[in-house]
N, C-alpha and C. Protein backbone atom coordinates (compact mmCIF):
# COMPACT_ATOMS: atom_id res chain seq x y z
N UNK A 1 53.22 144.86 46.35
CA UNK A 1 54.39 144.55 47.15
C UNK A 1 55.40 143.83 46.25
N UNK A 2 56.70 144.09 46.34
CA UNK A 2 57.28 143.50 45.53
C UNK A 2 58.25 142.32 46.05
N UNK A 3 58.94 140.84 45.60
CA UNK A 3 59.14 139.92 46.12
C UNK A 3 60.21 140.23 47.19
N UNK A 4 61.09 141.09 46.93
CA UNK A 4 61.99 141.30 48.22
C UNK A 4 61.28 142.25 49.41
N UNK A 5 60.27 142.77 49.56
CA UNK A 5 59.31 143.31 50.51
C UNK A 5 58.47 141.79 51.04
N UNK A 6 58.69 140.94 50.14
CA UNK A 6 57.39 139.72 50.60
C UNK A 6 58.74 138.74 51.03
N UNK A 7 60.13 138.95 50.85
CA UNK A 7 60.90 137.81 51.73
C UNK A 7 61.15 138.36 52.80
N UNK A 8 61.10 139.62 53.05
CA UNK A 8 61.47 140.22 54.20
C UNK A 8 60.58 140.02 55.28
N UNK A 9 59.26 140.23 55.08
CA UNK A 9 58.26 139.50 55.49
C UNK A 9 58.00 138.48 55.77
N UNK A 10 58.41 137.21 55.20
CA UNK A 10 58.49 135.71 55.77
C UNK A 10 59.02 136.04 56.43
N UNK A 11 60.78 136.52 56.43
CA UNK A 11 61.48 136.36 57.53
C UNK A 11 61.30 136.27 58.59
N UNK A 12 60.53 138.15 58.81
CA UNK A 12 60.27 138.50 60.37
C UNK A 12 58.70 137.42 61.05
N UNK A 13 58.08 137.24 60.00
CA UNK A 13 56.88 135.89 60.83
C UNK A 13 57.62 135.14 61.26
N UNK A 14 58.35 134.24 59.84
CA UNK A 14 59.17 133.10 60.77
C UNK A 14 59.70 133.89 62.12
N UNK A 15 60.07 134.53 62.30
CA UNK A 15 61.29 134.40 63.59
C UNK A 15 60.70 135.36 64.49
N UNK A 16 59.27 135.83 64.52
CA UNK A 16 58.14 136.36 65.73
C UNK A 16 57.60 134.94 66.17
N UNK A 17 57.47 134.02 65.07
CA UNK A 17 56.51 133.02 65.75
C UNK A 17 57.47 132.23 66.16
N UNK A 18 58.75 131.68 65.58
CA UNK A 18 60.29 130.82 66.20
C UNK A 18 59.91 131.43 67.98
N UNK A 19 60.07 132.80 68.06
CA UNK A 19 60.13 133.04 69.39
C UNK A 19 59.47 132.83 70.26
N UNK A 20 57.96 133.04 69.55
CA UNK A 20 56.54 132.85 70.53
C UNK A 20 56.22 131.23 70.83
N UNK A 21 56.68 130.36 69.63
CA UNK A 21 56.89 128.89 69.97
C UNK A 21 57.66 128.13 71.51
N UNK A 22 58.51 129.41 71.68
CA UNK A 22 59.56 128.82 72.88
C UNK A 22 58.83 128.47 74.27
N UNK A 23 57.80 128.67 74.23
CA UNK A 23 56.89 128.28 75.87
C UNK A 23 56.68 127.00 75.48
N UNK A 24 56.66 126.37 74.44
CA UNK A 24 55.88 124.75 74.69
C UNK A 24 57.02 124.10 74.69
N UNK A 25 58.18 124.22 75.04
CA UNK A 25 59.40 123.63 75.33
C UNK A 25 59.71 122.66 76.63
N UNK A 26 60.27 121.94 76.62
CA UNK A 26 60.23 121.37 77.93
C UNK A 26 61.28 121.80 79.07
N UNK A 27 61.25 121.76 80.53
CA UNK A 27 62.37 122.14 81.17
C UNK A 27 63.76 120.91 80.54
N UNK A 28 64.72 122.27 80.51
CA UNK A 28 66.11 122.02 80.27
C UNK A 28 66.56 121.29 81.79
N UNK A 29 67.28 120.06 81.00
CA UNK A 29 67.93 119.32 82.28
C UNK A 29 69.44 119.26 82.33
N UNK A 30 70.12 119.92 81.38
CA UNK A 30 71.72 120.02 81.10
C UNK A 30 71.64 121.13 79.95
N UNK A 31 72.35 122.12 80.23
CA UNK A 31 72.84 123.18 78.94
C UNK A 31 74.03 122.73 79.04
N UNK A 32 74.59 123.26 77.23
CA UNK A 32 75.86 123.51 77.18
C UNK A 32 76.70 124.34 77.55
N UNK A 33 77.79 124.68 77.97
CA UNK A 33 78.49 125.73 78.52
C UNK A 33 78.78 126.81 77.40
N UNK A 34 79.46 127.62 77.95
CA UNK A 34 79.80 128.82 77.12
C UNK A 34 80.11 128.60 75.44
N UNK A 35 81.01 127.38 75.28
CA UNK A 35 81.11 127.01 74.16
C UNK A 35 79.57 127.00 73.30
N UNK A 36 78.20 127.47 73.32
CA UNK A 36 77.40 127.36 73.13
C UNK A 36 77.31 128.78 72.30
N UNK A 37 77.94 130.25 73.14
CA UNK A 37 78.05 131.86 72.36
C UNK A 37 79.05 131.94 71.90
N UNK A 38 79.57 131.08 71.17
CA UNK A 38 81.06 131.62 70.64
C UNK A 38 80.70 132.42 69.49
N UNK A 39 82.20 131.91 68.31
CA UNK A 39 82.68 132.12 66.72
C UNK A 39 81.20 132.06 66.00
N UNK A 40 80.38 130.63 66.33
CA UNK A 40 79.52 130.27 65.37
C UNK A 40 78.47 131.30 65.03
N UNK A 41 78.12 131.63 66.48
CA UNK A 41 77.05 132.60 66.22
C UNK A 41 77.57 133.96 66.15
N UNK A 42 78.82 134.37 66.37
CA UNK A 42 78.94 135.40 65.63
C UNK A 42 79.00 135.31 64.36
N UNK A 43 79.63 134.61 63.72
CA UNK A 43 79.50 134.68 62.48
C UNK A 43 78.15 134.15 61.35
N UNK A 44 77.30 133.56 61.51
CA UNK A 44 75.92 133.16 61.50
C UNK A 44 75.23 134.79 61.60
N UNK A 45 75.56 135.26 62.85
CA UNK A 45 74.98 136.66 62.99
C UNK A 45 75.45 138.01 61.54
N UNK A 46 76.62 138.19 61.34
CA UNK A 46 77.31 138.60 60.36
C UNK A 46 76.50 138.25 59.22
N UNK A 47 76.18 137.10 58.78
CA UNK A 47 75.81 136.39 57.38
C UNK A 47 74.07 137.71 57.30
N UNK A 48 73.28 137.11 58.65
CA UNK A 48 72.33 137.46 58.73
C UNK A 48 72.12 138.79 58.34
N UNK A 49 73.10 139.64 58.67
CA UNK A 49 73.12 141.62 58.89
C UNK A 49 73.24 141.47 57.10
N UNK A 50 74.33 140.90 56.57
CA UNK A 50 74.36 140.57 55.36
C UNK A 50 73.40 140.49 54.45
N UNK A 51 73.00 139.33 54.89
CA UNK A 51 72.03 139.33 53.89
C UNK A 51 70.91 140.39 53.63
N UNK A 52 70.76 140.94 55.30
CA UNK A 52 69.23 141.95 54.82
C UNK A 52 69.98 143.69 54.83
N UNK A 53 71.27 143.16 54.54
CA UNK A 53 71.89 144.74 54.49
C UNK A 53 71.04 145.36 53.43
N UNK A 54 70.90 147.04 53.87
CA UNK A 54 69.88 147.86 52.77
C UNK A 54 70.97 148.20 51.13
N UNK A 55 70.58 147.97 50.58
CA UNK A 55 71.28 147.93 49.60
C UNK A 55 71.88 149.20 49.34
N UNK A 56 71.34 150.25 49.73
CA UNK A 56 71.91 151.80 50.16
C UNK A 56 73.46 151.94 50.83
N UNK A 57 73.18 151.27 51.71
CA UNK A 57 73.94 151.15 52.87
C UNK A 57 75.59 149.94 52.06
N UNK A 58 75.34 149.32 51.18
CA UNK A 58 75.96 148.42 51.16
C UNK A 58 76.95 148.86 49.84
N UNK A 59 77.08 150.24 49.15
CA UNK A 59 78.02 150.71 48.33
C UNK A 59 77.66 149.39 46.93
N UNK A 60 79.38 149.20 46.69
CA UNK A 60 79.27 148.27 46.07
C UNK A 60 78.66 146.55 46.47
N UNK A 61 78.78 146.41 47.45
CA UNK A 61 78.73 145.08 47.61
C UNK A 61 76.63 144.43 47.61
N UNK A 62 76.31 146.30 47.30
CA UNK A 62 74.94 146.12 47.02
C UNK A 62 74.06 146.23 45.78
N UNK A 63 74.95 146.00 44.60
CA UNK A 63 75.05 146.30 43.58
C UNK A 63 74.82 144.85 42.87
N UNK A 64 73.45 144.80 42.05
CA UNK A 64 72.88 143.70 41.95
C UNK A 64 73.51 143.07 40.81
N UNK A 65 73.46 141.85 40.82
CA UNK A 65 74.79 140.91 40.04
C UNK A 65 73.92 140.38 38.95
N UNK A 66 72.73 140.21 38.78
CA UNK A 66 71.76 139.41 37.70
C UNK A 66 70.70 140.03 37.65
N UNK A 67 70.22 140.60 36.49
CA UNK A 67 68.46 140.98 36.25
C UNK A 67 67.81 139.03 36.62
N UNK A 68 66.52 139.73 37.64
CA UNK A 68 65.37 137.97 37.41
C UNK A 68 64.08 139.04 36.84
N UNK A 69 63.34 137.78 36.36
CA UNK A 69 62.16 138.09 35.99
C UNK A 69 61.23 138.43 37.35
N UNK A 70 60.22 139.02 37.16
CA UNK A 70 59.19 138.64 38.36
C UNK A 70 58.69 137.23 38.65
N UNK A 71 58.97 136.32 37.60
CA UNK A 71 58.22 135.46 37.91
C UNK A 71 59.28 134.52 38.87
N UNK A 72 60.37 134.45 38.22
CA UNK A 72 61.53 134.00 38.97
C UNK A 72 61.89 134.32 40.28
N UNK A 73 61.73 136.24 40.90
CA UNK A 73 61.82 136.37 42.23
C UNK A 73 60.46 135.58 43.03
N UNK A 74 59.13 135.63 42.55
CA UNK A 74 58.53 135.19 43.23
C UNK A 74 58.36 133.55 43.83
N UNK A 75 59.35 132.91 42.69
CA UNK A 75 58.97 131.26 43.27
C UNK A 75 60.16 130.94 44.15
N UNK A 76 61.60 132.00 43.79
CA UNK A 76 62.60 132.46 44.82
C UNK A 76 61.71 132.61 46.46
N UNK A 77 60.41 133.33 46.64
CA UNK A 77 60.21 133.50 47.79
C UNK A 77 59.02 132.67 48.32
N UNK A 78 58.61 131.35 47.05
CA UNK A 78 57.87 130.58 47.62
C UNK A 78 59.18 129.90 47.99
N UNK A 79 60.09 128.90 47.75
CA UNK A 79 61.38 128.38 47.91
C UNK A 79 61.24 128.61 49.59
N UNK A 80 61.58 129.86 49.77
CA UNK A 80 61.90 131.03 51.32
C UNK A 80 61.04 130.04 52.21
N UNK A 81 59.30 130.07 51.94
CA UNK A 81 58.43 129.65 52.92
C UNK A 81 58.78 128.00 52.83
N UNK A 82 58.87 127.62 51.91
CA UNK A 82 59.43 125.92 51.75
C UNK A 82 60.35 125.64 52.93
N UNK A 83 61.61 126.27 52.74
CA UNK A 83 62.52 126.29 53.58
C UNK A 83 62.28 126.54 55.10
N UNK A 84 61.23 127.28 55.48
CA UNK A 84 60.59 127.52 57.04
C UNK A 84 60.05 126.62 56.88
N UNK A 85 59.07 125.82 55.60
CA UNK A 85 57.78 124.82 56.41
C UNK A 85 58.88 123.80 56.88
N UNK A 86 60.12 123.55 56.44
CA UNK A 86 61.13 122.09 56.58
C UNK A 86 61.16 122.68 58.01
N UNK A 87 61.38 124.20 58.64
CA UNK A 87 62.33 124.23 59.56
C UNK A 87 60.94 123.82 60.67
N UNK A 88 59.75 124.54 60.60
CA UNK A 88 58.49 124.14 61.46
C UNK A 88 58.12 122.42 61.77
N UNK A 89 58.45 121.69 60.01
CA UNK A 89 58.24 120.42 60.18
C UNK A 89 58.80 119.88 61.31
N UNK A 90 60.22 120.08 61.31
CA UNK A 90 61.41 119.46 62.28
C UNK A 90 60.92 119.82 63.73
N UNK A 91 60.54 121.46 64.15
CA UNK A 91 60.47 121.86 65.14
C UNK A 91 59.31 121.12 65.89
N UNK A 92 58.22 121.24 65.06
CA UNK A 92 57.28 120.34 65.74
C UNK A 92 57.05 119.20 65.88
N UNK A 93 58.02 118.28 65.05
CA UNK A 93 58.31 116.83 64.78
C UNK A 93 59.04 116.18 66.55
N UNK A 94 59.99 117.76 66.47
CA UNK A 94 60.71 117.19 68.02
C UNK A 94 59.88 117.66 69.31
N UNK A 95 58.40 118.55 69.30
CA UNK A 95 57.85 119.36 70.09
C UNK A 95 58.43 119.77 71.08
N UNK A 96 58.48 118.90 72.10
CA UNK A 96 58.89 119.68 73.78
C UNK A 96 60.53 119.46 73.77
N UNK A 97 60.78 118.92 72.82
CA UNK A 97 62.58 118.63 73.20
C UNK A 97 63.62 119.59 72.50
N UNK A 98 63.11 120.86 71.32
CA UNK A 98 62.95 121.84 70.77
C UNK A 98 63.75 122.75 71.91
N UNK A 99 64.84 123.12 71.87
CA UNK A 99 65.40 124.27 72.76
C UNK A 99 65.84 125.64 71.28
N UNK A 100 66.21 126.66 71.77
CA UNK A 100 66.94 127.62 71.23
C UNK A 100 68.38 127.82 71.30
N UNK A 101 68.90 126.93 72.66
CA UNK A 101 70.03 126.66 72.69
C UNK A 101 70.86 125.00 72.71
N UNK A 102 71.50 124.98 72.65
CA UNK A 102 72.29 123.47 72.71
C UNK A 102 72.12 123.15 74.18
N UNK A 103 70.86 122.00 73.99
CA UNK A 103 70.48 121.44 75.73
C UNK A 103 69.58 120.12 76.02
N UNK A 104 70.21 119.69 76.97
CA UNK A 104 69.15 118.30 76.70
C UNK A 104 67.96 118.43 77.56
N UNK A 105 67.02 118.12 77.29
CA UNK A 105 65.95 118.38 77.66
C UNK A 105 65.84 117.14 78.90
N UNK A 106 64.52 117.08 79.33
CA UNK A 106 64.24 115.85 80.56
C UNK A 106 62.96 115.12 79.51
N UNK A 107 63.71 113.88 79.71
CA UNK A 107 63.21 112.96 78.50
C UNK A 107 63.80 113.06 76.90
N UNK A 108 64.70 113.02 76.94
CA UNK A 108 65.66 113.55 75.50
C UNK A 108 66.10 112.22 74.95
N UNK A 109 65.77 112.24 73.64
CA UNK A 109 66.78 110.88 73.21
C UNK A 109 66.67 111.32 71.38
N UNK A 110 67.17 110.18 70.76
CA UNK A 110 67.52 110.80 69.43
C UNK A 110 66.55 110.54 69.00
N UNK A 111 65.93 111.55 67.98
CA UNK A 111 65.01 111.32 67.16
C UNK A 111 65.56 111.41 65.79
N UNK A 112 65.03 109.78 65.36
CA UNK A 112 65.61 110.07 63.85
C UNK A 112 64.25 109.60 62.60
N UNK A 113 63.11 110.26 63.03
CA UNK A 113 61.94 109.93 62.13
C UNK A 113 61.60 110.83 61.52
N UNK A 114 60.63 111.57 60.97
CA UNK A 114 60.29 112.43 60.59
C UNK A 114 61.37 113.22 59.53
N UNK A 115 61.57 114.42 59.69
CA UNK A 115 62.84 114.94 59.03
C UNK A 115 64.06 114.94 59.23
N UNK A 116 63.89 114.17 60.47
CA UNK A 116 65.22 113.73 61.42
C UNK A 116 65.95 112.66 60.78
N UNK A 117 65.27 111.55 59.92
CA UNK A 117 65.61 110.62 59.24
C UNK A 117 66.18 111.27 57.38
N UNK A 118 65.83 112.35 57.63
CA UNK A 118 66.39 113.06 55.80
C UNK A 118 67.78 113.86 56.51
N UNK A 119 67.86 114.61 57.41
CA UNK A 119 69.38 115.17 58.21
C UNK A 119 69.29 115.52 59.51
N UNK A 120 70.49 115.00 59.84
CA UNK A 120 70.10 115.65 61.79
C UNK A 120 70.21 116.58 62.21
N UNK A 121 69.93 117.50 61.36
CA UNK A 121 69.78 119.45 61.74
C UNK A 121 68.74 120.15 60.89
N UNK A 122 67.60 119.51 60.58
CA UNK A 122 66.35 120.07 59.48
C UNK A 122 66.30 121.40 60.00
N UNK A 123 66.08 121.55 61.17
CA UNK A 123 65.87 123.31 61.32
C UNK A 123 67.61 123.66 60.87
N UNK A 124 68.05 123.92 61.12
CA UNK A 124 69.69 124.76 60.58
C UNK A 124 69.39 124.58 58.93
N UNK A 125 68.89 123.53 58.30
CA UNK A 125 68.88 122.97 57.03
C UNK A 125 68.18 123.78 55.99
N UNK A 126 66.83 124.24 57.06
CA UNK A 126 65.85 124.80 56.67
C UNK A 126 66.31 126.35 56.31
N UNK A 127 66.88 126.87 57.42
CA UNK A 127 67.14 128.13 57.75
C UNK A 127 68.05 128.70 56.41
N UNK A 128 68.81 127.49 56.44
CA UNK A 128 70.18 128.09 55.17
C UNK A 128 69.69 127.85 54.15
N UNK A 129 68.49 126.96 53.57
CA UNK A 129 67.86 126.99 52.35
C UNK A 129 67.22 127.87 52.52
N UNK A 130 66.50 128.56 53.36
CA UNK A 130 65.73 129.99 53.00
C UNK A 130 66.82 131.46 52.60
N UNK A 131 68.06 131.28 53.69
CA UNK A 131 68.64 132.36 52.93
C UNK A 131 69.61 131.93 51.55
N UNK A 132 69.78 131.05 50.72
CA UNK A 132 69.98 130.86 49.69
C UNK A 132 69.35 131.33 48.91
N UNK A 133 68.27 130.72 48.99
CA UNK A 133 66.90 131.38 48.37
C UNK A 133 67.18 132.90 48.43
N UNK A 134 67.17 133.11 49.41
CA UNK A 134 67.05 135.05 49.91
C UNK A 134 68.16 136.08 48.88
N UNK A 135 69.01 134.99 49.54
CA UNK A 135 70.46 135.37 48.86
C UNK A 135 70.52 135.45 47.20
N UNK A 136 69.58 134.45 46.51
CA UNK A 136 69.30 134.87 44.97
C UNK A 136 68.41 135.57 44.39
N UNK A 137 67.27 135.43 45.54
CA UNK A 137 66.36 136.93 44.73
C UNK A 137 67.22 138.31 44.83
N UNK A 138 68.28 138.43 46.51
CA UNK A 138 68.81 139.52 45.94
C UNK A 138 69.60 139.89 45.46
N UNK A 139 70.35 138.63 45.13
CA UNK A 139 71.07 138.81 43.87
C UNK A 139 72.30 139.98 44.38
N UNK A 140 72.93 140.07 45.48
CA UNK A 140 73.62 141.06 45.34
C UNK A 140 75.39 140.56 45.86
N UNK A 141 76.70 140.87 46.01
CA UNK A 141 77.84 140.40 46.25
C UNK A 141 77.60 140.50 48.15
N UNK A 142 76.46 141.22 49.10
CA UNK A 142 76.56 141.43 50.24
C UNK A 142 75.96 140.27 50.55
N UNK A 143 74.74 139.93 49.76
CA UNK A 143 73.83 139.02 50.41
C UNK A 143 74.03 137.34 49.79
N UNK A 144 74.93 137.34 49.04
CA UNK A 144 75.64 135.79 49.05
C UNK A 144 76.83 136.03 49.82
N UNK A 145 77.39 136.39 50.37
CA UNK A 145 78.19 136.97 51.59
C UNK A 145 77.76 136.29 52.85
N UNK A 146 76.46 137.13 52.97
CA UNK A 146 75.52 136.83 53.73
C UNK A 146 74.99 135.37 54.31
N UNK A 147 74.64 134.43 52.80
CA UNK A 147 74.35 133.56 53.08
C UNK A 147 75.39 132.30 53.51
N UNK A 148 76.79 132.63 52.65
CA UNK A 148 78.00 131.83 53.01
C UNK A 148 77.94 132.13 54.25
N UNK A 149 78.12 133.18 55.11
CA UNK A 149 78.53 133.29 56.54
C UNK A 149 77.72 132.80 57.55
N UNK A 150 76.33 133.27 57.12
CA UNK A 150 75.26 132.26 57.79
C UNK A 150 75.60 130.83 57.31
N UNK A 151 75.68 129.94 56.47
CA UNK A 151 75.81 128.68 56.35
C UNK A 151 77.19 128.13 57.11
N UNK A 152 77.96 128.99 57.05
CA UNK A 152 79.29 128.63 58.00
C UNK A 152 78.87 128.55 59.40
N UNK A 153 78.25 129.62 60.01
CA UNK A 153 78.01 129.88 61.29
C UNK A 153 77.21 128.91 62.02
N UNK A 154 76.23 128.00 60.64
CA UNK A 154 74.84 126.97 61.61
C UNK A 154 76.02 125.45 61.29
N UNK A 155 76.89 125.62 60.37
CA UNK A 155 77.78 124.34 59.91
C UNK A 155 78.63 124.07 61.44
N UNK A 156 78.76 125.49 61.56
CA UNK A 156 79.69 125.25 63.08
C UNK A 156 78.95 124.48 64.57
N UNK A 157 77.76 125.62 64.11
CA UNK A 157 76.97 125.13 65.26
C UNK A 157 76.54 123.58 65.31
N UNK A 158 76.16 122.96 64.35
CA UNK A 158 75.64 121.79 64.08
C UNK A 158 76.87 121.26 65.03
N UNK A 159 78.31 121.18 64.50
CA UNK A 159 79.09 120.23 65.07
C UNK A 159 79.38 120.23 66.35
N UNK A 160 79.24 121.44 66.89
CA UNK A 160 79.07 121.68 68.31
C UNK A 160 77.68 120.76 69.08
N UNK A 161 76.99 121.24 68.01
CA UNK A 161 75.70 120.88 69.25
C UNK A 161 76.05 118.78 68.76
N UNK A 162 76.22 118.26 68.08
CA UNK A 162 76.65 117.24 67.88
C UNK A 162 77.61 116.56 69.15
N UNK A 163 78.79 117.20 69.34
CA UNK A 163 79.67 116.91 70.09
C UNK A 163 78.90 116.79 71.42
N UNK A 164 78.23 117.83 71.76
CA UNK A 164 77.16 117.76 73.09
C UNK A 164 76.17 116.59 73.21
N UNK A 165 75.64 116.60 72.42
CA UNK A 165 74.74 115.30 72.62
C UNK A 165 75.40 114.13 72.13
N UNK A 166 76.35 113.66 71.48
CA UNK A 166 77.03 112.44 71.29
C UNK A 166 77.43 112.51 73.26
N UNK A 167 78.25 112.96 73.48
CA UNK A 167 78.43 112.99 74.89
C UNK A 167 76.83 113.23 75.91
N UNK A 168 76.19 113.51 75.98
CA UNK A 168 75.41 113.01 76.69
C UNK A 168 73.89 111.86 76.44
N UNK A 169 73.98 111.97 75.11
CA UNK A 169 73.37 110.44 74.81
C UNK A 169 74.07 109.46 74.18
N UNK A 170 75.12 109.53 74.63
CA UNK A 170 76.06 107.96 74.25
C UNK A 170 76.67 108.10 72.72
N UNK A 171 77.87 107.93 72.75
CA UNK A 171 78.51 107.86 71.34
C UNK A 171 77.96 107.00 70.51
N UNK A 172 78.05 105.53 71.10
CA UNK A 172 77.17 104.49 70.25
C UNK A 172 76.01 104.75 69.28
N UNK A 173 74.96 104.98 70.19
CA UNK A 173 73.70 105.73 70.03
C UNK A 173 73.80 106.82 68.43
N UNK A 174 74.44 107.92 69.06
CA UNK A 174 74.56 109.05 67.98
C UNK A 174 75.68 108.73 66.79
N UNK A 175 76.47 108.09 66.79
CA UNK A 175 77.50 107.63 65.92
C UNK A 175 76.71 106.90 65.44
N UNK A 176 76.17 105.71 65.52
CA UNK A 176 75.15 105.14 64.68
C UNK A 176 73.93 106.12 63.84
N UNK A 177 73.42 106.40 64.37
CA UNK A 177 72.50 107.70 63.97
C UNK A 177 73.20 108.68 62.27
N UNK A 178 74.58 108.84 62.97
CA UNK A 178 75.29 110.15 61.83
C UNK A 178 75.53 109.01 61.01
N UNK A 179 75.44 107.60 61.40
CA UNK A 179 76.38 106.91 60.18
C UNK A 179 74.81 106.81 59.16
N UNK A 180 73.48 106.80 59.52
CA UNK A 180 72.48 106.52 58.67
C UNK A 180 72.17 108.00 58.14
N UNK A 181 72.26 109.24 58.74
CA UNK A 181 71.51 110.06 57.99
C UNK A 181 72.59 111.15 58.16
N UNK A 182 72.67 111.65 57.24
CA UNK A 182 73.75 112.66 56.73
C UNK A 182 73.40 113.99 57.57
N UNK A 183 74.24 114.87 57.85
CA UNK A 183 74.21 116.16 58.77
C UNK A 183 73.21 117.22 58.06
N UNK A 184 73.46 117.91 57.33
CA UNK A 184 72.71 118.98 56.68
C UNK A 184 72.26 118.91 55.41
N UNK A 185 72.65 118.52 54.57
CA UNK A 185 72.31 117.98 52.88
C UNK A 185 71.99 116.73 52.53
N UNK A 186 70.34 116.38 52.61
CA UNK A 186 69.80 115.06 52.17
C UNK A 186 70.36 114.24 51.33
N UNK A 187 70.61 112.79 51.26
CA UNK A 187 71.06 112.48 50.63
C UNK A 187 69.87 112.25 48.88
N UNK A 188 70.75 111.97 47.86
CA UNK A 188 70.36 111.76 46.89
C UNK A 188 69.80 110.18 46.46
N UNK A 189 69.00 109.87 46.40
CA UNK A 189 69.02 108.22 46.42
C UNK A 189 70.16 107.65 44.66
């Protein structure tokens, strides 16, 4: 199998088991409104088609930009699973308060321990370090495309879902919170 057959493969686990995870969730006690399907996730969605565009399909923009070694694609797609274990850490760090959409759960409050205390979006964090990763094994002008548009699309979302829960768990609260731990990129000590 070769490393872009074995990232393609993380992918679809990660995001069979992301889905099959969604029953241990807790009932939703407030969603966000429509502002929840906008721009972000279209464009997040875009990045995604991107990145796993068939390189057939993609003319020039599939036209690979750097020879890697094998040894180089493969730690490229340990990187990939790194980037899911951050996004699993987070998911199960928050267990039942874990939605798919921007929502407060019953019993919701900020969690800032675990990976929550390195940025307050480890899963989005996670997600865009795996297609970085993705985006350099394949090395191609579609699939760093790909990954910019996805990183735009979860950058958006973050501030959205931010704005939502600052408003329903208290500005104080969450403004304190963003002032200790940085949004998506850990800090450096």
């Amino acid at each position: 199998m070769s490393a872009t057959i074995a990232v393609n493969w993380v992918w679809g686990v990660w995001y069979v088991t992301w889905l099959a995870a969604v029953v241990f969730s807790s009932r939703t006690k407030v969603q966000m409104g429509r502002e929840g399907f906008g721009l972000h996730r279209m464009v997040a969605s875009i990045g995604v088609a991107l990145l796993f565009m068939p390189t057939a399909w993609a003319g020039p923009l599939g036209a690979t930009l750097w020879p890697e070694p094998d040894a180089v694609k493969w730690a490229l797609v340990a990187l990939v699973v790194s980037g899911f274990g951050f996004c699993w850490w987070a998911r199960l760090h928050l267990g039942r308060l874990w939605s798919g959409f921007v929502t407060l759960k019953e019993g919701h409050r900020i969690i800032d321990t675990g990976p929550y205390g390195l940025v307050r979006h480890p899963i989005y964090s996670g997600v865009m370090f795996a297609a970085l990763m993705t985006a350099l094994l394949k090395a191609t002008p579609a699939s760093l495309a790909g990954f910019a548009l996805l990183a735009v699309g979860f950058s958006m979302t973050a501030k959205i879902e931010e704005g939502f829960l600052r408003s329903q768990l208290g500005p104080e609260a969450y403004d304190a919170y963003a002032r200790r731990v940085p949004m998506l990129v850990p800090r450096i000590a």
